[in-house]
Protein backbone atom coordinates (compact mmCIF):
# COMPACT_ATOMS: atom_id res chain seq x y z
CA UNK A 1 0.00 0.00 0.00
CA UNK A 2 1.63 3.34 -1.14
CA UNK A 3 1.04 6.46 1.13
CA UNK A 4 -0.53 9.33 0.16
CA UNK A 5 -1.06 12.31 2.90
CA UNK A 6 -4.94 12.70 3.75
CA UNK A 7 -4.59 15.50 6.53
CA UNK A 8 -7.11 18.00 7.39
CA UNK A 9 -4.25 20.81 7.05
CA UNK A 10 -6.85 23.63 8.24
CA UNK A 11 -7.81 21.65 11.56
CA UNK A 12 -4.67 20.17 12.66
CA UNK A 13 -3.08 21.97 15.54
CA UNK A 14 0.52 21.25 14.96
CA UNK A 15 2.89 18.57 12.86
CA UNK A 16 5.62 16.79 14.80
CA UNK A 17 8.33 16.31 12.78
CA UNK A 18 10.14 13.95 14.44
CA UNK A 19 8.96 10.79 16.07
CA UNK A 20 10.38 7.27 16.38
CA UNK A 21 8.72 3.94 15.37
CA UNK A 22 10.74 1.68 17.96
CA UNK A 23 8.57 -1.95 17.30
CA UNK A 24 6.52 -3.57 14.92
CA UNK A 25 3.81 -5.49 15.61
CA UNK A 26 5.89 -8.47 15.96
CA UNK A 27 7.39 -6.37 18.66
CA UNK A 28 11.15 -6.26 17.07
CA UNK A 29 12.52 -3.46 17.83
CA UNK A 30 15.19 -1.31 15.88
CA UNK A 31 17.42 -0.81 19.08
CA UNK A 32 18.55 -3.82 21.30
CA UNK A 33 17.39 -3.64 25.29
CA UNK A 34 21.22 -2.26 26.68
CA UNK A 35 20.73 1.15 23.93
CA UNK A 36 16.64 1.20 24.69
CA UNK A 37 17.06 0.65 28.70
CA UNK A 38 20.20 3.64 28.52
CA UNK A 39 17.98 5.88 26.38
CA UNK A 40 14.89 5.90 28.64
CA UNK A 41 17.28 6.06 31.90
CA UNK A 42 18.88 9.41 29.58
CA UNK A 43 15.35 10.74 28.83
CA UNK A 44 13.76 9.82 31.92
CA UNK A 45 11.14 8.24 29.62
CA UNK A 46 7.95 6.91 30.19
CA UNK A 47 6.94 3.48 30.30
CA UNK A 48 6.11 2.85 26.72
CA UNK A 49 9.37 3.16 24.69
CA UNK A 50 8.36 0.73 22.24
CA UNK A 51 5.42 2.52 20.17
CA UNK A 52 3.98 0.78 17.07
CA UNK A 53 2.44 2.62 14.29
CA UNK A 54 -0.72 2.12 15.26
CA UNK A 55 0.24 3.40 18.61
CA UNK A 56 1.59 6.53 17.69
CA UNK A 57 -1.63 7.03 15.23
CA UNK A 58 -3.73 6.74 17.87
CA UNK A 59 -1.95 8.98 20.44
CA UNK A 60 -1.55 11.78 18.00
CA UNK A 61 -5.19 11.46 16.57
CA UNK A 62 -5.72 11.92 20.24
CA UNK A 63 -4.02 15.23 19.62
CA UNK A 64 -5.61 16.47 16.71
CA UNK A 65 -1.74 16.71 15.85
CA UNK A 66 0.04 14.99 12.56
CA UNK A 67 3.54 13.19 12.70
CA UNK A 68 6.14 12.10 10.98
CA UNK A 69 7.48 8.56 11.74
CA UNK A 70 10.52 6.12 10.98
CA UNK A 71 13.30 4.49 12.30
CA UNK A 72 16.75 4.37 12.03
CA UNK A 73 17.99 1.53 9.90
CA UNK A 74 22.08 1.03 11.78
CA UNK A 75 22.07 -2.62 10.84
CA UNK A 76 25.67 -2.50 9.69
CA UNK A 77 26.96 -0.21 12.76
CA UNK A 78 24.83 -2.46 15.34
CA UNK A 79 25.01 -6.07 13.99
CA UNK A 80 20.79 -5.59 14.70
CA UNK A 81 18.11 -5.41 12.10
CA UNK A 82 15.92 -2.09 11.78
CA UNK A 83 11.66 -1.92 11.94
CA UNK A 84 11.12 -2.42 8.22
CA UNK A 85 10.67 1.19 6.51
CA UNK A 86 8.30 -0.32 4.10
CA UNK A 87 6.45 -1.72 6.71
CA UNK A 88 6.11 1.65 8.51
CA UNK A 89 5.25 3.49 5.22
CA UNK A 90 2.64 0.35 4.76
CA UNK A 91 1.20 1.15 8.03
CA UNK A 92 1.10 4.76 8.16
CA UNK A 93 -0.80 4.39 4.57
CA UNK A 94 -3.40 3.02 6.99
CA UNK A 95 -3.68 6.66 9.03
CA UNK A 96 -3.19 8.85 6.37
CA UNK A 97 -5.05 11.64 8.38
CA UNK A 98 -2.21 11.98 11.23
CA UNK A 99 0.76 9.82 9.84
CA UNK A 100 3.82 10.91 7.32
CA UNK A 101 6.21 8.29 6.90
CA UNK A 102 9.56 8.61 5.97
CA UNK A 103 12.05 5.63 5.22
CA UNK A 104 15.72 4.56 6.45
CA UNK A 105 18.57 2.88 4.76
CA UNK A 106 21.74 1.47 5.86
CA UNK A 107 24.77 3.86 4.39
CA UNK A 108 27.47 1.13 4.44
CA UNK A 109 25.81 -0.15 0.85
CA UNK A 110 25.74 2.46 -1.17
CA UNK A 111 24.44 0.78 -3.70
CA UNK A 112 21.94 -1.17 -2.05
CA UNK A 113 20.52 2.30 -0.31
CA UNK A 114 20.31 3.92 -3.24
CA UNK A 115 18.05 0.98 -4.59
CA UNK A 116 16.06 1.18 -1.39
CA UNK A 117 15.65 4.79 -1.98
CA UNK A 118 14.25 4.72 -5.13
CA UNK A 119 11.53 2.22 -3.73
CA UNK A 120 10.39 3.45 -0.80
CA UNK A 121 9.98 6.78 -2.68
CA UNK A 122 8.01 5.20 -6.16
CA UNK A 123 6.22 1.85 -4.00
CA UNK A 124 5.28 2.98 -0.78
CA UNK A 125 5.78 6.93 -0.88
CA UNK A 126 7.91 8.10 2.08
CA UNK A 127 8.09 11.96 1.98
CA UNK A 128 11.91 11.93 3.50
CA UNK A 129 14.61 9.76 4.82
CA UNK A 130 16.16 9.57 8.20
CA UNK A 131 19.97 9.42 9.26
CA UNK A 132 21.75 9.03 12.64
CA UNK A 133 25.37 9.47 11.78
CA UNK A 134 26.64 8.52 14.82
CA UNK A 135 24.07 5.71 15.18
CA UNK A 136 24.65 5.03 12.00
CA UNK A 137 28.34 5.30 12.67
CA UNK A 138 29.23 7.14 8.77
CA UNK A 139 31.02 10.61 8.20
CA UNK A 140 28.37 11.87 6.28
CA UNK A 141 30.18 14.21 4.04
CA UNK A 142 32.58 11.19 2.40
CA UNK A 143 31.68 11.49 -0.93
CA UNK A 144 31.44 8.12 -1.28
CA UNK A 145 27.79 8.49 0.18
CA UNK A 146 26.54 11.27 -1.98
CA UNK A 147 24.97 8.76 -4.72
CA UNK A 148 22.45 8.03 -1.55
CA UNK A 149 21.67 12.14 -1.68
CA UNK A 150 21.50 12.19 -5.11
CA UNK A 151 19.03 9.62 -4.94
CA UNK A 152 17.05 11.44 -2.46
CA UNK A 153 16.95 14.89 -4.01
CA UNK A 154 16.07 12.97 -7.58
CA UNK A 155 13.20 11.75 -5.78
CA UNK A 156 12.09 15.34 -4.16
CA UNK A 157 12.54 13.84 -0.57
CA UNK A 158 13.37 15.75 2.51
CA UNK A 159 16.77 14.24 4.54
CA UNK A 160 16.59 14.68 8.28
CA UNK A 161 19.70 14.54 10.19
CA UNK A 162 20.56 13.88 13.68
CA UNK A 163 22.81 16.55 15.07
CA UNK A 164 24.72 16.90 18.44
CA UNK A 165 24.96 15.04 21.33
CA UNK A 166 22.22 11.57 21.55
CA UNK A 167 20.32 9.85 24.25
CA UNK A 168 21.35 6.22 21.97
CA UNK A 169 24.24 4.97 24.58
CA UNK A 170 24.24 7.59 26.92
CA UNK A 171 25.94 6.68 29.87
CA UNK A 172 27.10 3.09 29.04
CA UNK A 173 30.85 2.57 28.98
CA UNK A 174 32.72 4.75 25.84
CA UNK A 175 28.58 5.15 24.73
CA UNK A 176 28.36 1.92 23.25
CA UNK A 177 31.38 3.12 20.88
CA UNK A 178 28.84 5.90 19.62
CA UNK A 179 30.94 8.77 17.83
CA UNK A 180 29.61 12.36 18.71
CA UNK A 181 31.55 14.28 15.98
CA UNK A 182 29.87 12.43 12.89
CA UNK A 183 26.64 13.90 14.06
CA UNK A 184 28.44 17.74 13.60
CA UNK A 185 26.14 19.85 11.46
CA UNK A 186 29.28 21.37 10.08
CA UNK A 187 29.56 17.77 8.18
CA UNK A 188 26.39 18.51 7.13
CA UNK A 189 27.24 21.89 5.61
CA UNK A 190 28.97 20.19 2.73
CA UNK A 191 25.97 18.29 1.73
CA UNK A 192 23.91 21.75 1.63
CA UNK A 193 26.07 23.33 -0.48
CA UNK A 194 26.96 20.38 -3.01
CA UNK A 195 23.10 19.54 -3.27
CA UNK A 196 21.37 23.02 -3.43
CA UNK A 197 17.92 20.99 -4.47
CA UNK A 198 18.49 18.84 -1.48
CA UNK A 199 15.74 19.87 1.57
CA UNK A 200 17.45 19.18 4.56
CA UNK A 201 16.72 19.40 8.43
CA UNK A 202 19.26 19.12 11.28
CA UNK A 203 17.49 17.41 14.30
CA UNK A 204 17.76 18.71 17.39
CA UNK A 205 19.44 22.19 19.03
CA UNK A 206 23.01 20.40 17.99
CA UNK A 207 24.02 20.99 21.34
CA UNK A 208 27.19 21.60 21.48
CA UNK A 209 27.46 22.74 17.79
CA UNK A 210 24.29 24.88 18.02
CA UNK A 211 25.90 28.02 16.70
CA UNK A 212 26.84 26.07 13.97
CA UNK A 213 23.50 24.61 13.27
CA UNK A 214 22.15 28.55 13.14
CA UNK A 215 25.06 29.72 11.04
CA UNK A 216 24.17 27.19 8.44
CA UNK A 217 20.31 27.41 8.74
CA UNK A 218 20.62 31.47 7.92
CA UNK A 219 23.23 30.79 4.93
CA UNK A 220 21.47 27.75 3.15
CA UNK A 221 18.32 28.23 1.93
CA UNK A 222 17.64 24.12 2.03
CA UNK A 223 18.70 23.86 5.36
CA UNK A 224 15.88 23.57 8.30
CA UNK A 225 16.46 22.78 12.08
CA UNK A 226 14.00 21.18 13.82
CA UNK A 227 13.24 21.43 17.85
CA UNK A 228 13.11 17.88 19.22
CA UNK A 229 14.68 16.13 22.01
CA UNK A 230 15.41 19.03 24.25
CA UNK A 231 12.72 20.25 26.58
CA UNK A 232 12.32 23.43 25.41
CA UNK A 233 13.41 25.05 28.85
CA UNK A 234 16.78 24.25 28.24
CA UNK A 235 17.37 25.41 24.72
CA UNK A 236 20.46 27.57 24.48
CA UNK A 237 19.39 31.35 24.54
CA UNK A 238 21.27 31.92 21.29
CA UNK A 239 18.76 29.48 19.55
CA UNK A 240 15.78 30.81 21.19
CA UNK A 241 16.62 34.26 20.26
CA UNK A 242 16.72 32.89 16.16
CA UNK A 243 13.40 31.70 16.62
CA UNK A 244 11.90 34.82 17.16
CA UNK A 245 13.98 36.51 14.84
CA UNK A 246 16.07 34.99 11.54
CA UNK A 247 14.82 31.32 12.27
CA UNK A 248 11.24 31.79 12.16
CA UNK A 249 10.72 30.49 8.91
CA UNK A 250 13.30 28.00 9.39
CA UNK A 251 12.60 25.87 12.68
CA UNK A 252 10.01 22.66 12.88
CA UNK A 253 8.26 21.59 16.15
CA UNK A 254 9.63 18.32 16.79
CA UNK A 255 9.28 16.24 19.68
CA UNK A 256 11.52 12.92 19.55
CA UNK A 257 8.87 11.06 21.03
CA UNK A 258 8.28 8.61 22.83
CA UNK A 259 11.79 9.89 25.06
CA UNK A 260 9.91 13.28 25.11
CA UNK A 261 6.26 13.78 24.64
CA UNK A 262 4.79 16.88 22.87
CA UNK A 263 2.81 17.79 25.56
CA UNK A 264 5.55 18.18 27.91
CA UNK A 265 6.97 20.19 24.76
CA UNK A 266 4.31 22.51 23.42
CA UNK A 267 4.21 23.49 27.57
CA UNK A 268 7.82 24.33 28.16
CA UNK A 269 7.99 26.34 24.44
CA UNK A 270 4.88 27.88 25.60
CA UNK A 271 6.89 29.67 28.61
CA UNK A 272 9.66 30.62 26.31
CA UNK A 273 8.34 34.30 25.19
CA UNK A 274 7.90 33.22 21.51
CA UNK A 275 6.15 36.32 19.55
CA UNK A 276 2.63 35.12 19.06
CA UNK A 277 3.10 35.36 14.98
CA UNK A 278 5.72 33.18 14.94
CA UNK A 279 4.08 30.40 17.07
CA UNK A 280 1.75 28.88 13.93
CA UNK A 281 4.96 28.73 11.92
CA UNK A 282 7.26 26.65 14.36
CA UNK A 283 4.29 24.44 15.05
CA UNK A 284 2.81 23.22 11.88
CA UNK A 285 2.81 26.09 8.48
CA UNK A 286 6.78 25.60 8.08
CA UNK A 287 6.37 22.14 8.36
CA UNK A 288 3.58 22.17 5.74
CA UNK A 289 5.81 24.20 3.10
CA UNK A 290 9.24 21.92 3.95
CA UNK A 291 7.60 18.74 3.66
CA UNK A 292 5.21 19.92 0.54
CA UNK A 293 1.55 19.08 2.10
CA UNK A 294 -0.38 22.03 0.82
């Protein structure tokens, strides 16, 4: 079944651009127990860190919110096999009204990701694809990965980029061997320039590259930032100053959940002194152009 979007755009309240698909209804889950157990301990997370698709359609339908949902697909870099992206774009077909999927390949084949590109794009119509660099444990700006962008941008979809520090081995001994500096947006910044036609969004306030994550934001027109994983009571005041000012066209309400649920969000942004004009864009009409759902 190949997804095609069926929100209500006018009576949504907000799109969450950023929320994880952990199991499938077979309950495998992307992550093995030692990086999900460390990653709830990190996020002080609620019980259920495990959500299904129909799960998260459900809770955000709840909502009257939209999401976007994958996984990360670090089969290579964890010896563990993802949730199937085509079985989360299957699924999400199935809740149209709340659900954008977007799809996840393993880097380490080029070749085989840019295959798997190509069909989760033409068979089952993800709108973007998801990378953890560090998860995913790749230096994204080799060249040797840029048929995989290439690929992406051919097929109009947005990339999304985890950026800065991550929950994902937190605390275990040398993180699990989890490498902070391939999740540098300045990596990033090559990609951005060498694929102008290339939508991209940095996850998260790249703490502690978050200057660098507003430098390139401002300079590249294809370059987005969304707001998940951080409570938004502890964003850096740099970041929070950009939103109300040069990044108010350019930053995406995200969540990460189920590590951090949008209602804890939208109530610490909500105490943050955004301008009330900007408010609509962070939470759903920038989403709505960068993802193309008008």
């Amino acid at each position: 079944m190949s997804y095609t979007p069926a929100l209500d755009l006018d009576s949504i309240v907000a799109i969450d651009v950023h929320t994880h698909v952990e199991a499938d209804d077979a309950h495998h889950c992307s992550l093995d127990q030692e990086l999900l157990d460390a990653s709830a301990k990190y996020f002080k997370a609620g019980t259920n860190r495990t959500p299904t698709v129909d799960d998260l359609a459900t809770y955000y339908r709840e909502r009257n919110m939209a999401a976007v949902v994958f996984t990360v697909d670090a089969r290579t870099a964890l010896g563990h096999p993802p949730v199937s992206s085509e079985e989360i774009a299957a699924k999400a077909a199935e809740h149209s009204d709340v659900l954008i999927p977007f799809g996840s390949v393993d880097p380490h084949d080029v070749q085989e990701a840019v295959s798997r590109v190509g069909i989760l794009a033409r068979d089952y119509g993800v709108r973007g694809m998801k990378f953890h660099p560090s998860l995913q444990d790749f230096e994204p700006n080799d060249r040797k990965y840029y048929p995989i962008y290439e690929a992406c941008a051919e097929h109009g979809l947005v990339t999304l980029f985890h950026t800065g520090q991550t929950g994902i081995g937190a605390g275990l001994p040398g993180g699990r061997g989890i490498k902070l500096r391939y999740s540098d947006p300045m990596l990033l910044d090559d990609i951005a320039a060498d694929f102008p036609s290339l939508t991209m969004i940095f996850a998260h306030p790249s703490v502690p590259w978050v200057d660098s994550s507003i430098s390139i934001a401002t300079h590249k027109a294809n370059v987005y930032i969304d707001l998940s994983g951080w409570s938004p009571k502890y964003f850096p005041p740099q970041l929070v100053r950009n939103i109300n000012s040069l990044l108010k066209h350019k930053t995406l309400f995200g969540s990460d959940f189920p590590v951090l649920t949008p209602d804890r969000w939208i109530a610490d942004f909500a105490e943050l002194g955004i301008k009330d004009e900007v408010v609509p864009m962070i939470m759903k009409e920038n989403a709505i152009q960068v993802l193309g759902l008008r």
